[in-house]
Protein backbone atom coordinates (compact mmCIF):
# COMPACT_ATOMS: atom_id res chain seq x y z
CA UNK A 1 20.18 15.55 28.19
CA UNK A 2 16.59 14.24 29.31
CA UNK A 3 15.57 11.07 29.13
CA UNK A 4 12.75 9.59 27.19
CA UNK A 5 9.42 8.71 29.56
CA UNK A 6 9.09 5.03 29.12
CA UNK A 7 5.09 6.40 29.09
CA UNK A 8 5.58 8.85 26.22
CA UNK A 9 4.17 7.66 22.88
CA UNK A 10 6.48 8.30 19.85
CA UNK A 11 6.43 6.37 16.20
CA UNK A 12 10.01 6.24 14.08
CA UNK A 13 10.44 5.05 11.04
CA UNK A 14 13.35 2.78 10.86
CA UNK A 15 13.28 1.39 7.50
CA UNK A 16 10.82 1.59 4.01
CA UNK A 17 11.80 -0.80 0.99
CA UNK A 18 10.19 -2.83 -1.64
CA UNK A 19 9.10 -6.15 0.00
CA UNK A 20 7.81 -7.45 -3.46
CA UNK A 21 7.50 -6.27 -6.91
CA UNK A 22 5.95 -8.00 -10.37
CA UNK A 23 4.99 -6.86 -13.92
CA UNK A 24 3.20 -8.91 -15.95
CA UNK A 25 2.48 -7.47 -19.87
CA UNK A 26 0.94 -10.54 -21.30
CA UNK A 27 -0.36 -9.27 -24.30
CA UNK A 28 2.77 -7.22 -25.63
CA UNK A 29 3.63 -6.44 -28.08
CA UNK A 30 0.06 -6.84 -29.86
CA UNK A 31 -1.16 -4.66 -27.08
CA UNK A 32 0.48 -1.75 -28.04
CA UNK A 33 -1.19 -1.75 -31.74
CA UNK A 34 -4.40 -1.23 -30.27
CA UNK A 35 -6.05 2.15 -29.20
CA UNK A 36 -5.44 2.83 -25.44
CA UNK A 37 -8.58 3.36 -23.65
CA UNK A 38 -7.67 1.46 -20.38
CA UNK A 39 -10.32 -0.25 -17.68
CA UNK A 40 -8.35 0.21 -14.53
CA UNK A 41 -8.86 -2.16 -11.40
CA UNK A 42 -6.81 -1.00 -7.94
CA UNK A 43 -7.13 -3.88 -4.88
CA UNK A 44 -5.28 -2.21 -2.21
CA UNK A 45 -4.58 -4.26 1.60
CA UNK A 46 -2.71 -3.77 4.63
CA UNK A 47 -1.10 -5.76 7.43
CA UNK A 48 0.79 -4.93 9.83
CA UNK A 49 2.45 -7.23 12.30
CA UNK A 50 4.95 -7.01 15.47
CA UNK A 51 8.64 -8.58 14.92
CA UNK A 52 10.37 -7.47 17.66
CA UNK A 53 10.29 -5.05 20.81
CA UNK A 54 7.86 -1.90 19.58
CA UNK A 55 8.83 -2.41 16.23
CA UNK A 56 6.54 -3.36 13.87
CA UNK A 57 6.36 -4.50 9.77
CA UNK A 58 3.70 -2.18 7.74
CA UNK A 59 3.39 -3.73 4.24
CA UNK A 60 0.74 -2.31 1.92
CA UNK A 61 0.13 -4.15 -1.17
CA UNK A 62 -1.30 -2.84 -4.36
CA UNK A 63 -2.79 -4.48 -7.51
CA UNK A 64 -3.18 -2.42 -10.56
CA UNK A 65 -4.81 -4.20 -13.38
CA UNK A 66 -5.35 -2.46 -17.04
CA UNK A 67 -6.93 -3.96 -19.85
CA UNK A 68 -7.64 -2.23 -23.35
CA UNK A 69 -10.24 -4.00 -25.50
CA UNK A 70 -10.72 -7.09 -23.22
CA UNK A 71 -7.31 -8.09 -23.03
CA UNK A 72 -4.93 -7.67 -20.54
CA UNK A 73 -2.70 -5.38 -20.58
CA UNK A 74 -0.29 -4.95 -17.72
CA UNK A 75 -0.78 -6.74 -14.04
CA UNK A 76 1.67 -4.82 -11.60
CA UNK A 77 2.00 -6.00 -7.86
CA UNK A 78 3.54 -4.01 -5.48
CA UNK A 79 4.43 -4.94 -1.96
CA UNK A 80 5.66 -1.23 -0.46
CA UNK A 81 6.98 -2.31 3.21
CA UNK A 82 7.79 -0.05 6.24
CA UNK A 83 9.28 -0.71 9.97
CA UNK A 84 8.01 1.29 12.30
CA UNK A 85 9.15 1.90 16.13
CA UNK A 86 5.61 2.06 18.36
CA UNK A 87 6.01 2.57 21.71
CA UNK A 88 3.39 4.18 24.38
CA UNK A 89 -0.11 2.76 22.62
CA UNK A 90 -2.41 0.23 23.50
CA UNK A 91 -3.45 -2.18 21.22
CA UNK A 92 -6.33 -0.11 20.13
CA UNK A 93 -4.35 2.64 18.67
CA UNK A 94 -1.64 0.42 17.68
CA UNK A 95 -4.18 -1.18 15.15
CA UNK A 96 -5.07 2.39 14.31
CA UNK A 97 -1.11 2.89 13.34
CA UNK A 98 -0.75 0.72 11.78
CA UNK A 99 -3.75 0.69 9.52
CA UNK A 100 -3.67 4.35 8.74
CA UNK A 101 -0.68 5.97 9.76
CA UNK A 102 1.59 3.44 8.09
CA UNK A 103 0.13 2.99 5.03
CA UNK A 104 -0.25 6.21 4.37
CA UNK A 105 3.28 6.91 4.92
CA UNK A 106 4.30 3.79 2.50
CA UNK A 107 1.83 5.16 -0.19
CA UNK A 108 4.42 7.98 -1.90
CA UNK A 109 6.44 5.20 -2.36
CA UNK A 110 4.22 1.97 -3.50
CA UNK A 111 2.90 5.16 -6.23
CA UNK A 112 6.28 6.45 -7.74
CA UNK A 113 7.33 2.29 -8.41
CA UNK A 114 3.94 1.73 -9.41
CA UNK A 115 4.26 4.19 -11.99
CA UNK A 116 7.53 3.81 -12.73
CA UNK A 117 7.26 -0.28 -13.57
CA UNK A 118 4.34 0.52 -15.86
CA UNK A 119 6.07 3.61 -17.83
CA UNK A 120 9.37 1.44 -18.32
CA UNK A 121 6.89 -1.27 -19.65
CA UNK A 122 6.24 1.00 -22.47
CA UNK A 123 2.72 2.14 -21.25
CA UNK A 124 2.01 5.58 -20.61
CA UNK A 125 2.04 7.07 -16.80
CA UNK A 126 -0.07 5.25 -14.43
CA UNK A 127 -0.60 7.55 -11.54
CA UNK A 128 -2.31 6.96 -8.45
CA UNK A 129 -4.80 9.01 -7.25
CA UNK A 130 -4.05 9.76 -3.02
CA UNK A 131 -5.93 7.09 -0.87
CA UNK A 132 -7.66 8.11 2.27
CA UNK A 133 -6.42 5.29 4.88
CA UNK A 134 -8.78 6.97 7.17
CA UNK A 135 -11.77 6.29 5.81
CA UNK A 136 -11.03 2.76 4.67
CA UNK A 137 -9.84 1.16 7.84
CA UNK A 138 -13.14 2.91 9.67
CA UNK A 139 -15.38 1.04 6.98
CA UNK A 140 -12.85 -2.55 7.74
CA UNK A 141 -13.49 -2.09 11.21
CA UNK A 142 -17.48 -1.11 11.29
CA UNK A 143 -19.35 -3.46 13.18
CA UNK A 144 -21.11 -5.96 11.36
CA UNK A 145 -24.42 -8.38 11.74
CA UNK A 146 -27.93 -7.26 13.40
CA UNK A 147 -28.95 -5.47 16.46
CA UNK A 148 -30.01 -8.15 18.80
């Protein structure tokens, strides 16, 4: 057996589970008599945050809004949370972990109850197109203000 360098980097998942979870259909059942031709909003966040030795809580919470001819239709919150053992980085690529790595490995799951709420609230499929965690925590963490 070898043992583990205490300078090695390695990431576990140790747990993922639904932190938080609402549907709201506030206009049902007139809703449903009207045609479907949905105006979808998404509001996606992350945070992640240490609660004990390297392990840390990655929650990534999703909004979907739909309304059909001005009225709302469905409000469905989903708070998709992970634990995650971090050991071997320094805070810089910790904060990259955690706001990419993480999320993206919550995302699967936030999607499939996402769309699973909304199609057992009578609406048809709401599926989530893939999100590019990447790209979004580069553009959260671009410098901002003037050049001096």
């Amino acid at each position: 057996m070898s043992e583990q360098n205490p300078n090695e980097q390695s990431v576990n998942l140790q747990k993922i589970y639904l932190k938080d979870v609402s549907l709201e259909t506030p206009n049902t059942p007139q809703i449903f008599t009207k045609e479907w031709q949905p105006d979808v909003n998404i509001d996606l966040a992350t945070n992640g945050q240490g609660i004990g030795d390297n392990l840390y809580e990655c929650v990534l919470h999703i909004t979907v809004t739909a309304k059909s001819a001005g009225d709302t239709a469905f409000l469905c919150e989903v708070q998709q949370a992970g634990i995650f053992e971090l050991s071997g980085f320094g805070e810089d690529q910790l904060s990259q972990i955690l706001g990419i790595f993480c999320p993206t490995t919550l995302f699967p799951y936030a999607r499939e109850a996402i769309s699973d709420l909304v199609s057992r609230a009578g609406f048809p499929q709401m599926l989530l197109n893939p999100v590019n965690f990447e790209a979004l925590y580069a553009q959260q963490n671009q410098p901002t203000g003037e050049a001096n």
